[in-house]
Every structure is written in structure tokens, then in C-alpha cells.
N, C-alpha and C. Protein backbone atom coordinates (compact mmCIF):
# COMPACT_ATOMS: atom_id res chain seq x y z
N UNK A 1 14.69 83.86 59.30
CA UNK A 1 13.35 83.74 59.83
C UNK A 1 12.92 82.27 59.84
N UNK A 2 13.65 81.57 58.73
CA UNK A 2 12.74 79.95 58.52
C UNK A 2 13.98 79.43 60.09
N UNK A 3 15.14 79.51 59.78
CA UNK A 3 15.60 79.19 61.25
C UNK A 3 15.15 79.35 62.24
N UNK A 4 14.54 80.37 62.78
CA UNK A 4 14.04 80.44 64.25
C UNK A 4 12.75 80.00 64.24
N UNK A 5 11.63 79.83 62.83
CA UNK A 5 10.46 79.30 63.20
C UNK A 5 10.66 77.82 63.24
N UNK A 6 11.99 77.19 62.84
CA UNK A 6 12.13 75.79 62.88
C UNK A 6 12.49 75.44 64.12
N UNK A 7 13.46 76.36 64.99
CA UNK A 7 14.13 75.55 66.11
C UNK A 7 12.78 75.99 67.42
N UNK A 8 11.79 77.41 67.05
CA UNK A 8 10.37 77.26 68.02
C UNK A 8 9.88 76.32 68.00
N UNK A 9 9.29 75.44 66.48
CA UNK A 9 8.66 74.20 66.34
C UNK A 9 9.21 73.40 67.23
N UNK A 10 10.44 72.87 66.91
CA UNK A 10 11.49 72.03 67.43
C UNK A 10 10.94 71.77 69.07
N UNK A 11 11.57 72.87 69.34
CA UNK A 11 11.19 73.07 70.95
C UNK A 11 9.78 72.91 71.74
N UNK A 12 8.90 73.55 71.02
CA UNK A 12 7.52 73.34 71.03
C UNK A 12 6.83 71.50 71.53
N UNK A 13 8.00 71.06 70.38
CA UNK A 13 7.63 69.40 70.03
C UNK A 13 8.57 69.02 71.64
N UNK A 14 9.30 69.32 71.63
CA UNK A 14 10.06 68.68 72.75
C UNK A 14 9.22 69.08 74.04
N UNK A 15 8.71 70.02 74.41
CA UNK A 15 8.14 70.46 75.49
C UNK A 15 6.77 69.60 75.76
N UNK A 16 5.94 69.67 74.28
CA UNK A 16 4.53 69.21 74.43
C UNK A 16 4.97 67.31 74.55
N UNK A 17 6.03 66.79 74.79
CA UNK A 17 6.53 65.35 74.62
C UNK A 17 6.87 65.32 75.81
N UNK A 18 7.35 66.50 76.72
CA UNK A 18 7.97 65.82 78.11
C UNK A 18 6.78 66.06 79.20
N UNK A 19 5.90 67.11 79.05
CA UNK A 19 4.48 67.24 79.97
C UNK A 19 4.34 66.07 79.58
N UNK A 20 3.67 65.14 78.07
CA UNK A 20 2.75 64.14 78.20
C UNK A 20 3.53 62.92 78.94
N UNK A 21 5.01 62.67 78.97
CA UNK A 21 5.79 61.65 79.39
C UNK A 21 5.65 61.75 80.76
N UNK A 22 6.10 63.06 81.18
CA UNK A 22 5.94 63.00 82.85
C UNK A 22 4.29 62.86 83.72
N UNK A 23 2.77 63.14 82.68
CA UNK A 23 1.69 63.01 83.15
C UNK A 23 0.84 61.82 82.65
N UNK A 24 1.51 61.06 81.83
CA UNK A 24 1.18 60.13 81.25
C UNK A 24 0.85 58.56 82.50
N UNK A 25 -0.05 57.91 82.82
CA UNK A 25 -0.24 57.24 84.06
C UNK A 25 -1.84 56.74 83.94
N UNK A 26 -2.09 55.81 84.85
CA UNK A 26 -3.37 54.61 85.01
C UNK A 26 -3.46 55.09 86.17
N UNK A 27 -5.05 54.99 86.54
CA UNK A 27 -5.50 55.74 87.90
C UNK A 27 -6.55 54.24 87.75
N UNK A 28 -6.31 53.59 89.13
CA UNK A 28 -7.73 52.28 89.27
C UNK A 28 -8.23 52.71 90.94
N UNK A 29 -9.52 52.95 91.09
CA UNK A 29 -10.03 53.08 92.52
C UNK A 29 -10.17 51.30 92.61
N UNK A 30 -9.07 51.24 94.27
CA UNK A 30 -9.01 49.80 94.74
C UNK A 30 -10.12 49.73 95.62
N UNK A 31 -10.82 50.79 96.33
CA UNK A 31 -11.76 50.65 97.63
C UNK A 31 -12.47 52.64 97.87
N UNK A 32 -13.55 52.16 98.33
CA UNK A 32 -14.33 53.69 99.00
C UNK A 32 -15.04 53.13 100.23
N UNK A 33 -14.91 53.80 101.62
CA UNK A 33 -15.40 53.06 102.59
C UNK A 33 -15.74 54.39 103.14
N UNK A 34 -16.80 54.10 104.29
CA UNK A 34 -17.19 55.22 104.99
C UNK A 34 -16.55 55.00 106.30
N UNK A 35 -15.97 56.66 106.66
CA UNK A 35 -14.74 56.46 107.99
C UNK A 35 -15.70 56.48 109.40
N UNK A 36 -15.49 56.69 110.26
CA UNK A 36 -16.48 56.61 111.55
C UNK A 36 -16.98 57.80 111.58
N UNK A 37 -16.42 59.16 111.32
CA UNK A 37 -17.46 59.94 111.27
C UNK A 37 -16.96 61.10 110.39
N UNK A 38 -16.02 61.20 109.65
CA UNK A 38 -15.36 61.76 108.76
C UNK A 38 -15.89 61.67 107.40
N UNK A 39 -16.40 60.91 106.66
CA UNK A 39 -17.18 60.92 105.40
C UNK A 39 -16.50 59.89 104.63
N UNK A 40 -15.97 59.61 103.45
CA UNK A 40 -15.57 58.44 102.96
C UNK A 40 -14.43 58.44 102.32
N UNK A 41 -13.72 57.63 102.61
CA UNK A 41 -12.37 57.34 102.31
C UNK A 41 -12.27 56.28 101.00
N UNK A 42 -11.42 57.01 99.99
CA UNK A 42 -10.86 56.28 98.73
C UNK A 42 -9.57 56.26 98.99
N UNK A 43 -9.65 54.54 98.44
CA UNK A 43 -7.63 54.47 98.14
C UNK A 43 -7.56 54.18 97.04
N UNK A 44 -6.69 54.67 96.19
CA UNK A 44 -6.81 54.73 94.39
C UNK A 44 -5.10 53.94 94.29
N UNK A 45 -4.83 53.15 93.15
CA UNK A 45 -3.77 53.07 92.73
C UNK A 45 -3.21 53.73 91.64
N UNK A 46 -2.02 54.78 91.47
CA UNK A 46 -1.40 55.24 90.69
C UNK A 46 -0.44 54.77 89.69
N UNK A 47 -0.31 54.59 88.55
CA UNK A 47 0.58 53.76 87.97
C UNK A 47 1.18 54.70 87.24
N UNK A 48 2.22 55.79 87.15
CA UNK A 48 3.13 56.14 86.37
C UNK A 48 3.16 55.18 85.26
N UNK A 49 3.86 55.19 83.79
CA UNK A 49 4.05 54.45 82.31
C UNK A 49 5.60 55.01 82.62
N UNK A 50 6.14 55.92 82.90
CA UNK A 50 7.62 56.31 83.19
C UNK A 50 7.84 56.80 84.47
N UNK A 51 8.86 56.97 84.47
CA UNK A 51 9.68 57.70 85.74
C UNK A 51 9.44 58.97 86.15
N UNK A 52 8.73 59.50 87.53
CA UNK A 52 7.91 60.99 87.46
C UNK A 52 8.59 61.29 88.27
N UNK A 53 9.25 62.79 88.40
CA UNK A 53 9.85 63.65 89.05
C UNK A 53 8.72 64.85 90.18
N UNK A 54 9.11 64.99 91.05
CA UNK A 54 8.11 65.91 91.94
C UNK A 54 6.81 65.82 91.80
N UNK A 55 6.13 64.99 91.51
CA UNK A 55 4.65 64.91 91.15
C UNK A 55 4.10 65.11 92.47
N UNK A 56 3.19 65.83 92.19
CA UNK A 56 2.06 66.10 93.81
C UNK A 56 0.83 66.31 93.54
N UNK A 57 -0.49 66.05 94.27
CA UNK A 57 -1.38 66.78 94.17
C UNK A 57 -1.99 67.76 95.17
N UNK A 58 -2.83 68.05 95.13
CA UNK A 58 -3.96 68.40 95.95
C UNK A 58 -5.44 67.79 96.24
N UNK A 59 -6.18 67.70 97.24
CA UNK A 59 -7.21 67.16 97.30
C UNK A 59 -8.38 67.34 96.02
N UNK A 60 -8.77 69.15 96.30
CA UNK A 60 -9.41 69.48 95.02
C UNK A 60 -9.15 68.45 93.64
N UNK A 61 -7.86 68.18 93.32
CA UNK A 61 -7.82 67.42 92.26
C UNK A 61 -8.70 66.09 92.22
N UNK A 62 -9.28 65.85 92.85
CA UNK A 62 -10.34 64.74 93.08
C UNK A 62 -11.29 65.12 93.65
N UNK A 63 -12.40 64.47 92.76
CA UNK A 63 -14.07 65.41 93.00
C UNK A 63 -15.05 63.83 92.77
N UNK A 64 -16.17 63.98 93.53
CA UNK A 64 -17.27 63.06 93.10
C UNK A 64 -18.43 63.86 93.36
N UNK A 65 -19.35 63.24 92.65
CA UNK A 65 -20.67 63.84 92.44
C UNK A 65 -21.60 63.35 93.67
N UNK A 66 -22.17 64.29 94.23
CA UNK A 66 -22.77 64.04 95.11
C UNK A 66 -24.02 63.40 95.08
N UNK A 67 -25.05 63.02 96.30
CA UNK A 67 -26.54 62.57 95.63
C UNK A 67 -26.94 63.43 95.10
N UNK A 68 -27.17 64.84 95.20
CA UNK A 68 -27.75 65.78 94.69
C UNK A 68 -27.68 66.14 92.76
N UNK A 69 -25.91 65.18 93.33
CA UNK A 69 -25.73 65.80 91.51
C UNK A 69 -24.35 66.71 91.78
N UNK A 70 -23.87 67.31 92.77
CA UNK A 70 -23.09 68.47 93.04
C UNK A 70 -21.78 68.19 93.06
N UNK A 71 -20.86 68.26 92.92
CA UNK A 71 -19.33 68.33 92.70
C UNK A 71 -18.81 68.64 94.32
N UNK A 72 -18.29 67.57 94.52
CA UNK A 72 -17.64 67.17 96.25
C UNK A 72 -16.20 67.09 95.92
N UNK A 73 -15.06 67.74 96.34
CA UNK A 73 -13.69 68.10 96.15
C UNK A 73 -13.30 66.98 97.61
N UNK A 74 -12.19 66.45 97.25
CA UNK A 74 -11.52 65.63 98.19
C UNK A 74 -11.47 66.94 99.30
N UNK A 75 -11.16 66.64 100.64
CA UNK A 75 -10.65 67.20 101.62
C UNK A 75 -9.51 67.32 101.87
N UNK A 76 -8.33 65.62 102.28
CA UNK A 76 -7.76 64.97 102.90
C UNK A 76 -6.76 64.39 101.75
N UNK A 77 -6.03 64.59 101.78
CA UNK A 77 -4.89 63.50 100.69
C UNK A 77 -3.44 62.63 101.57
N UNK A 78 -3.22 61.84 101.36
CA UNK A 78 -2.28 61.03 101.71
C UNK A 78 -1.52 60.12 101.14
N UNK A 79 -0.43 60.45 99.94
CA UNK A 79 0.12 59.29 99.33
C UNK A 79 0.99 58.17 99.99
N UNK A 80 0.71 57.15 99.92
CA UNK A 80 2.06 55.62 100.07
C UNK A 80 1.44 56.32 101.60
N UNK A 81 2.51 55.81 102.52
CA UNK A 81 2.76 55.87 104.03
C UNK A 81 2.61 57.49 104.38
N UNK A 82 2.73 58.42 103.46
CA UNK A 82 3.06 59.62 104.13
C UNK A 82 2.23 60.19 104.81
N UNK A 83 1.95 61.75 105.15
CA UNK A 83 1.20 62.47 105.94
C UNK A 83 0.37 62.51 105.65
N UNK A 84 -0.83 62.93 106.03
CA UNK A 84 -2.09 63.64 105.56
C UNK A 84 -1.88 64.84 105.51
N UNK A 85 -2.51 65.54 104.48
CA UNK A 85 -2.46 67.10 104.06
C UNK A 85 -3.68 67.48 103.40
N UNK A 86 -3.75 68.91 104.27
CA UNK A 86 -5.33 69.04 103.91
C UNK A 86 -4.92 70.21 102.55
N UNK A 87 -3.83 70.43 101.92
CA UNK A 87 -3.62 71.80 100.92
C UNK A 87 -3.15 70.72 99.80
N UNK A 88 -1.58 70.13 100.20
CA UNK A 88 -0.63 69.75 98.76
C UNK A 88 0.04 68.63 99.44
N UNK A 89 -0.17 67.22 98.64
CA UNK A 89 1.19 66.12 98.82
C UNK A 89 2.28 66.87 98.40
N UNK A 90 3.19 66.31 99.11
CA UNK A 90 4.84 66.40 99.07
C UNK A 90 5.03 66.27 97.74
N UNK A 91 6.01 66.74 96.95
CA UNK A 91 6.81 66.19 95.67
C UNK A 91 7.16 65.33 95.91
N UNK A 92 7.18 64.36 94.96
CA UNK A 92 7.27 62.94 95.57
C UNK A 92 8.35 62.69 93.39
N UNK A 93 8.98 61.13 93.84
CA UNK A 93 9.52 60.94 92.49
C UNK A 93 8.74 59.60 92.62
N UNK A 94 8.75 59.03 91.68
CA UNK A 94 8.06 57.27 91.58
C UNK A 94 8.51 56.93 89.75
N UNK A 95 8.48 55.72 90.11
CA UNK A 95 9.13 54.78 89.29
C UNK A 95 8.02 53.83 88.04
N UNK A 96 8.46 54.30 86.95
CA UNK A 96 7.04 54.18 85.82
C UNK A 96 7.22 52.14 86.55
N UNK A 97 6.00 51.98 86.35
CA UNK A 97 5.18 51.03 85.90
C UNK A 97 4.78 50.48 87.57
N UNK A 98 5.28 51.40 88.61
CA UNK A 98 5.22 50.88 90.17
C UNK A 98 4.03 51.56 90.86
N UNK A 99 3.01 51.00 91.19
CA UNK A 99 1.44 51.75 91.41
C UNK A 99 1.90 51.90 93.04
N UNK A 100 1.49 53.29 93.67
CA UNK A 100 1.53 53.78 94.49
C UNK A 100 0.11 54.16 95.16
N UNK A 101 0.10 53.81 96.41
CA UNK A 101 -1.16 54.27 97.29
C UNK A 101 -1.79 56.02 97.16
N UNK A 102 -2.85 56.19 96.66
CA UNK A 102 -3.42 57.13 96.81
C UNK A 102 -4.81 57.08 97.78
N UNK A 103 -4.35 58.25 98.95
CA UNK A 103 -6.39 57.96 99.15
C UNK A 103 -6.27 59.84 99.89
N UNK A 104 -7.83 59.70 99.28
CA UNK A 104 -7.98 61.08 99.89
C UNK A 104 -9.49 60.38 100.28
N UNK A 105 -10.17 61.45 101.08
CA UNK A 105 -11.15 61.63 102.11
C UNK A 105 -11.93 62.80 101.14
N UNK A 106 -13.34 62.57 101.27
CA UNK A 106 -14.41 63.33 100.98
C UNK A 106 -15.77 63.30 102.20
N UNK A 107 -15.69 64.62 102.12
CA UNK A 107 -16.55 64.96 103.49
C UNK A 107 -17.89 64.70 102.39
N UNK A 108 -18.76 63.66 102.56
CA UNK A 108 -19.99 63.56 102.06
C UNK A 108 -20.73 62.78 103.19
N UNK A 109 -22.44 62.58 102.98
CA UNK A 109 -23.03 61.85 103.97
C UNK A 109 -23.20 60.47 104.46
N UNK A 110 -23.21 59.91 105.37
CA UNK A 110 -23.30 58.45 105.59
C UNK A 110 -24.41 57.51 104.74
N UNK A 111 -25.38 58.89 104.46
CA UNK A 111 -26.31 58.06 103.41
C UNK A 111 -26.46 57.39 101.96
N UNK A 112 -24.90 57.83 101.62
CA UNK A 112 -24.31 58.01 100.24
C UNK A 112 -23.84 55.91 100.19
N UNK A 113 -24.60 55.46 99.17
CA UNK A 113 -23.94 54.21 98.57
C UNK A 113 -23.14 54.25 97.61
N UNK A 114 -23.20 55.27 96.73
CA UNK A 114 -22.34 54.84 95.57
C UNK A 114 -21.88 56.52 95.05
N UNK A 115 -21.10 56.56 94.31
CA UNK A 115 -20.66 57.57 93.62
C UNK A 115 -21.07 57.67 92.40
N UNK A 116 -21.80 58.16 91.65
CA UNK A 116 -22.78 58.26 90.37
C UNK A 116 -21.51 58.43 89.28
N UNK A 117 -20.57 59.30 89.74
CA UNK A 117 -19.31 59.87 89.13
C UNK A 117 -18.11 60.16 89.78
N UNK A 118 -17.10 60.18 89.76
CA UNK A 118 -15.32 60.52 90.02
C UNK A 118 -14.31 60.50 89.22
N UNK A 119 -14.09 61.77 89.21
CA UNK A 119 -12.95 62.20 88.76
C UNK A 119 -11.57 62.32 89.29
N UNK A 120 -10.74 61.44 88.90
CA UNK A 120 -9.14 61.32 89.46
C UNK A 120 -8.38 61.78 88.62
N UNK A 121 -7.74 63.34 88.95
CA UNK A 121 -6.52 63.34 87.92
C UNK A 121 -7.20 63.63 86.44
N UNK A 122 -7.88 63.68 86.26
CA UNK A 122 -8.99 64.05 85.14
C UNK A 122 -9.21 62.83 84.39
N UNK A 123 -9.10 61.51 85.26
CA UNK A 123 -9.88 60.46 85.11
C UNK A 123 -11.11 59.75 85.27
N UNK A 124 -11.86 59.56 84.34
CA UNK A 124 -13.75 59.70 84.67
C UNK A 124 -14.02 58.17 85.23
N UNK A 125 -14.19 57.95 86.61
CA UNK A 125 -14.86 56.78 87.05
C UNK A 125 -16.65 56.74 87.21
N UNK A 126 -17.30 55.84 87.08
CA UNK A 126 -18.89 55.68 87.49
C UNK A 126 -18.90 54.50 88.34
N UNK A 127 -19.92 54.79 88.82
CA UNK A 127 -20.89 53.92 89.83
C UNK A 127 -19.68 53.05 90.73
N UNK A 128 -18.78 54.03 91.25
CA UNK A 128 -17.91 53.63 92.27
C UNK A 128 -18.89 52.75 93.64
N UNK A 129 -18.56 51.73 94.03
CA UNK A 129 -19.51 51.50 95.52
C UNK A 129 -18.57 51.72 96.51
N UNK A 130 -19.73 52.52 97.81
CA UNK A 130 -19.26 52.73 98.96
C UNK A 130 -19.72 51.95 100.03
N UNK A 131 -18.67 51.30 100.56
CA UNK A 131 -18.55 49.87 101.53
C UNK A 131 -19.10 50.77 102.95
N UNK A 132 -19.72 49.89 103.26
CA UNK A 132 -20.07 50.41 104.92
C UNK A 132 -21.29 51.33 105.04
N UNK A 133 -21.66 51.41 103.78
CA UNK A 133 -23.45 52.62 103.89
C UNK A 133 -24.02 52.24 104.84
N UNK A 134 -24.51 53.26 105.10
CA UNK A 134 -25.71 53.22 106.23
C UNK A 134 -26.80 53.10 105.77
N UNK A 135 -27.35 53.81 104.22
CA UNK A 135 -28.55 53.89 103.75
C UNK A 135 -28.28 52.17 103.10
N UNK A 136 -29.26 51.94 101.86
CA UNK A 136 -29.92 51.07 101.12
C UNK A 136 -28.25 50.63 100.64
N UNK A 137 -27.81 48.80 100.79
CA UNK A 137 -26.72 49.27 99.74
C UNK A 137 -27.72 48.35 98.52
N UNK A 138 -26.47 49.25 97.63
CA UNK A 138 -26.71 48.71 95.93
C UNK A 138 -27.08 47.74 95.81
N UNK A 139 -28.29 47.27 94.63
CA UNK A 139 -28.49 46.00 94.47
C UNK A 139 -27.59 45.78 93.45
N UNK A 140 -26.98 43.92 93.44
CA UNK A 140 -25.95 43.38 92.48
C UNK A 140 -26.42 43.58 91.21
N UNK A 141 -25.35 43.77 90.17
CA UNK A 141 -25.89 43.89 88.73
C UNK A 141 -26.26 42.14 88.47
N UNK A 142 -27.66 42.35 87.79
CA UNK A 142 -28.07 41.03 87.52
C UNK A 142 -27.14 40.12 86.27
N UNK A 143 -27.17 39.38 85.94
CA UNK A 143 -26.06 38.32 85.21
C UNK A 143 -26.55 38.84 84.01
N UNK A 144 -25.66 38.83 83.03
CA UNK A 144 -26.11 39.01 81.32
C UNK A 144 -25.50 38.34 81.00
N UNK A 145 -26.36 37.33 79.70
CA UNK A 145 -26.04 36.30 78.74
C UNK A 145 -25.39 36.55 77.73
N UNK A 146 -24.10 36.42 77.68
CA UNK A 146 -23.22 36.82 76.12
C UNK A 146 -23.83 35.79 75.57
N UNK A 147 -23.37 35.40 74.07
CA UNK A 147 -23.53 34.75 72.80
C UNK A 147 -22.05 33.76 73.05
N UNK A 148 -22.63 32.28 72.68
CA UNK A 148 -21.23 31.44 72.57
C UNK A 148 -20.55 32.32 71.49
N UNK A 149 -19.04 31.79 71.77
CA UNK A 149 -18.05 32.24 70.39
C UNK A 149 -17.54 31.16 70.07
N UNK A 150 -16.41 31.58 69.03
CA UNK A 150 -15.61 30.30 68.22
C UNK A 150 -14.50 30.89 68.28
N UNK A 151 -13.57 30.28 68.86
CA UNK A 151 -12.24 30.43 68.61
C UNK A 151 -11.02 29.11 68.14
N UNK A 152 -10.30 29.92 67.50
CA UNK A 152 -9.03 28.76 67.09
C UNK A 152 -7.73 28.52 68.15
N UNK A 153 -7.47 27.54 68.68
CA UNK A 153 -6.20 27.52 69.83
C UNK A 153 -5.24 26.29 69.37
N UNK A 154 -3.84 27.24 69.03
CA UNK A 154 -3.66 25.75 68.65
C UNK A 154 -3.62 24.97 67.31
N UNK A 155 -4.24 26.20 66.34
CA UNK A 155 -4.68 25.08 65.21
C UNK A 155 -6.09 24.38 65.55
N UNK A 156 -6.55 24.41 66.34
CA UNK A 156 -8.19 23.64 66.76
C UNK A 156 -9.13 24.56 67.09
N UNK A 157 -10.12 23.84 66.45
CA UNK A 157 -11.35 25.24 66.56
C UNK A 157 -12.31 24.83 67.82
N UNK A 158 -12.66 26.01 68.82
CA UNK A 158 -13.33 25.58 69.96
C UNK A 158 -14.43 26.26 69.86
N UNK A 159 -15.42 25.87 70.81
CA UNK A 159 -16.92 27.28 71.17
C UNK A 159 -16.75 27.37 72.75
N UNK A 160 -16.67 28.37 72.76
CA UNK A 160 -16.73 29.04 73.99
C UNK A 160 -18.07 30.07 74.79
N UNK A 161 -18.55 29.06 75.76
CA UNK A 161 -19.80 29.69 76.38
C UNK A 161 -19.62 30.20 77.45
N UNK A 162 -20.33 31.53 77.47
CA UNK A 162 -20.28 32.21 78.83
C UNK A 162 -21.48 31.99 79.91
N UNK A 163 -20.84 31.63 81.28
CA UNK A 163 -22.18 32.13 81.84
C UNK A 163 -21.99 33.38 83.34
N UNK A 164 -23.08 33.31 83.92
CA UNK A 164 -23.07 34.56 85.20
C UNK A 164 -22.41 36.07 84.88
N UNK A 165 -22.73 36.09 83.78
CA UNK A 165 -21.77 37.63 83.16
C UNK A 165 -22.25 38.49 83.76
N UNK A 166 -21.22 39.46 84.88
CA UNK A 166 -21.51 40.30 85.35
C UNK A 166 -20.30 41.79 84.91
N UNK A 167 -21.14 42.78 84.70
CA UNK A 167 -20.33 43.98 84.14
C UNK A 167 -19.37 44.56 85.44
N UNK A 168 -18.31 45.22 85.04
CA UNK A 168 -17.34 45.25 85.77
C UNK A 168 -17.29 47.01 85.59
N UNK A 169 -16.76 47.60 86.30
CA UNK A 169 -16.53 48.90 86.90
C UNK A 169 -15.99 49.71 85.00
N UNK A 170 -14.78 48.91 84.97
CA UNK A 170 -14.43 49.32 83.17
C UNK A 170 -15.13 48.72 82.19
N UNK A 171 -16.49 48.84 82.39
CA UNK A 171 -16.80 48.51 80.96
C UNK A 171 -16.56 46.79 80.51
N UNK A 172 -15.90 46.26 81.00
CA UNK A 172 -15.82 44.54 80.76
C UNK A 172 -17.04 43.79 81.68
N UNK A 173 -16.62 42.52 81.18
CA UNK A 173 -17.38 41.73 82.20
C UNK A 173 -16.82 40.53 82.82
N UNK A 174 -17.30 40.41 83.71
CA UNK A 174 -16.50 38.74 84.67
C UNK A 174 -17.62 37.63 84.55
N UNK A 175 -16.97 36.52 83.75
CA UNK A 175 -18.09 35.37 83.34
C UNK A 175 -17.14 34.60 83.70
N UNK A 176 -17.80 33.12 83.95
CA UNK A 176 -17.32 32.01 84.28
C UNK A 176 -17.68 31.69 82.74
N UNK A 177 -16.36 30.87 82.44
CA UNK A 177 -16.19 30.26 80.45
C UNK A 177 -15.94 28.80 80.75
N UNK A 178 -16.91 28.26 79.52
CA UNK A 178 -16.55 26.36 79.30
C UNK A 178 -16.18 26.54 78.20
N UNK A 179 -15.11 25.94 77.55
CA UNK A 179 -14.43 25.66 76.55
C UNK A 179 -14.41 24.38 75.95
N UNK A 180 -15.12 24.59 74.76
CA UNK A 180 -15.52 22.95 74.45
C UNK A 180 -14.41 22.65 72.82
N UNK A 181 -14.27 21.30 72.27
CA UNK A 181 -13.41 21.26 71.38
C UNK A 181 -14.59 21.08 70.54
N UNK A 182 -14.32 21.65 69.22
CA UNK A 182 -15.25 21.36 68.01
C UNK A 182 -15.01 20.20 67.82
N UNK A 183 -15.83 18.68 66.76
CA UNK A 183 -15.53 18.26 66.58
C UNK A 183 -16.07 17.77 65.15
């Protein structure tokens, strides 16, 4: 009995190790634009961490929140060069660490600037912007003032000031830095 509950474990461990290896991957939205009269088009980059065998999706697998608040399912999917398919991408194989074209299509309104929320792959994006609105677009996030720092480079101690800090899609921010030498 301790034999067969060891080699279930065993197996168990091996199984729950090759799902996470083969689904294991970085999802970055590169662009959302509104099409001429089709609704708005995302192209996402896919980054496999390993080597993926038959991977496919479906549109459904990608959803954004509508103005209302409501859950909008892709339509349209199209990986790298291939077809458009309105059900299932092809099985496809790709090569860990090589980011591949994703874009699917969401039938939403021309009045739509931004995406409040998106989900890729059960990856949570916010405040995606959509290029080409017709309504109001977004106003720029205004600049925020970090705090100088101190750092050592080198063996030498510097202060480092930020300015024009603007927040970035992940949670970081893009500042222009002066780097001064202590003295």
C-alpha cells in the first residue's frame, strides 16, 4: 500500500511540474487600436520561459471590461502571420524565451478610450489605452516627484534625483535621472 501511495505522489508531482512548465509564459499588450469599423484590435506579445508544444487558444480566452463594467470576450484571434479564426488558433509549437504575435479583435464601441481591465490568458492588465478613439482621449498621467536616493557604484557614493516621473502600465515608473557624485 505505502508503494503505490508513493509512486501516485510521484506521478502526481511529475504531472503538476509539466502543466506548470508547458503554461508557464509573460503576456505584454504592445498596442489596442480601433479598426475602421470592426471594434478594436490588440496585439499582445507572448513569451513562452520554455519550449511549448500545441499551444492554442481561443478568442473567449481574452476578455476586457467594457464601459459599462461588462465582460467583452475577444471575437477574432490570429497568432504570428497566421489565419484569423473566429473558434480556435492552430496548435502551434514555439520556442521558450521567443515572444510571438498575438492579436485578437473585440467587438466594443468607437466610444471606448481605454480598457478599465484585461484579461490575457488569466493575465490581469489595467487602464490599457485605445489609440484612435473617437470619444475624449485620456488625459496624460501628471508627473510624480520621487525622493532623491543614495546609491554606491563602484565603491563611490552618489544621489540620485528623479524628475517627470510618470507611472507606467506595470506598476513602475519612467523618470528622467541626474546622477551626481557625493563629495
Amino acid at each position: 500500500m505505502k508503494r503505490i501511495t508513493g509512486m501516485t505522489v510521484a506521478a502526481a508531482l511529475l504531472l503538476s511540474q509539466a502543466q506548470a512548465q508547458s503554461t508557464a509564459a509573460t503576456w505584454r499588450v504592445a498596442e489596442c487600436y480601433h479598426t475602421e469599423e470592426d471594434g478594436v484590435l490588440c496585439t499582445m506579445a507572448y513569451t513562452p520561459r520554455s519550449d511549448v508544444s500545441g499551444q492554442y487558444w481561443r478568442p473567449t480566452s481574452f476578455a476586457v471590461a467594457s464601459a459599462s463594467g461588462a465582460t467583452v470576450n475577444g471575437s477574432w484571434i490570429r497568432i504570428g502571420d497566421g489565419e484569423w479564426n473566429e473558434h480556435w488558433s492552430k496548435p502551434t509549437d514555439y520556442f521558450g524565451g521567443v515572444p510571438v504575435s498575438v492579436h485578437v479583435l473585440f467587438k466594443v464601441p468607437k466610444s471606448m478610450t481605454v480598457f478599465r481591465a484585461m484579461s490575457v490568458d488569466g493575465t490581469r492588465f489595467a487602464n490599457v489605452p485605445i489609440r484612435g478613439a473617437t470619444g475624449a482621449a485620456p488625459a496624460a498621467p501628471a508627473p510624480v516627484k520621487l525622493p532623491n536616493t543614495q546609491a554606491v557604484i563602484g565603491g563611490k557614493a552618489y544621489t540620485i534625483s528623479f524628475a517627470n516621473c510618470k507611472p507606467a502600465a506595470s506598476g513602475a515608473y519612467a523618470c528622467s535621472s541626474t546622477v551626481t557624485p557625493n563629495r
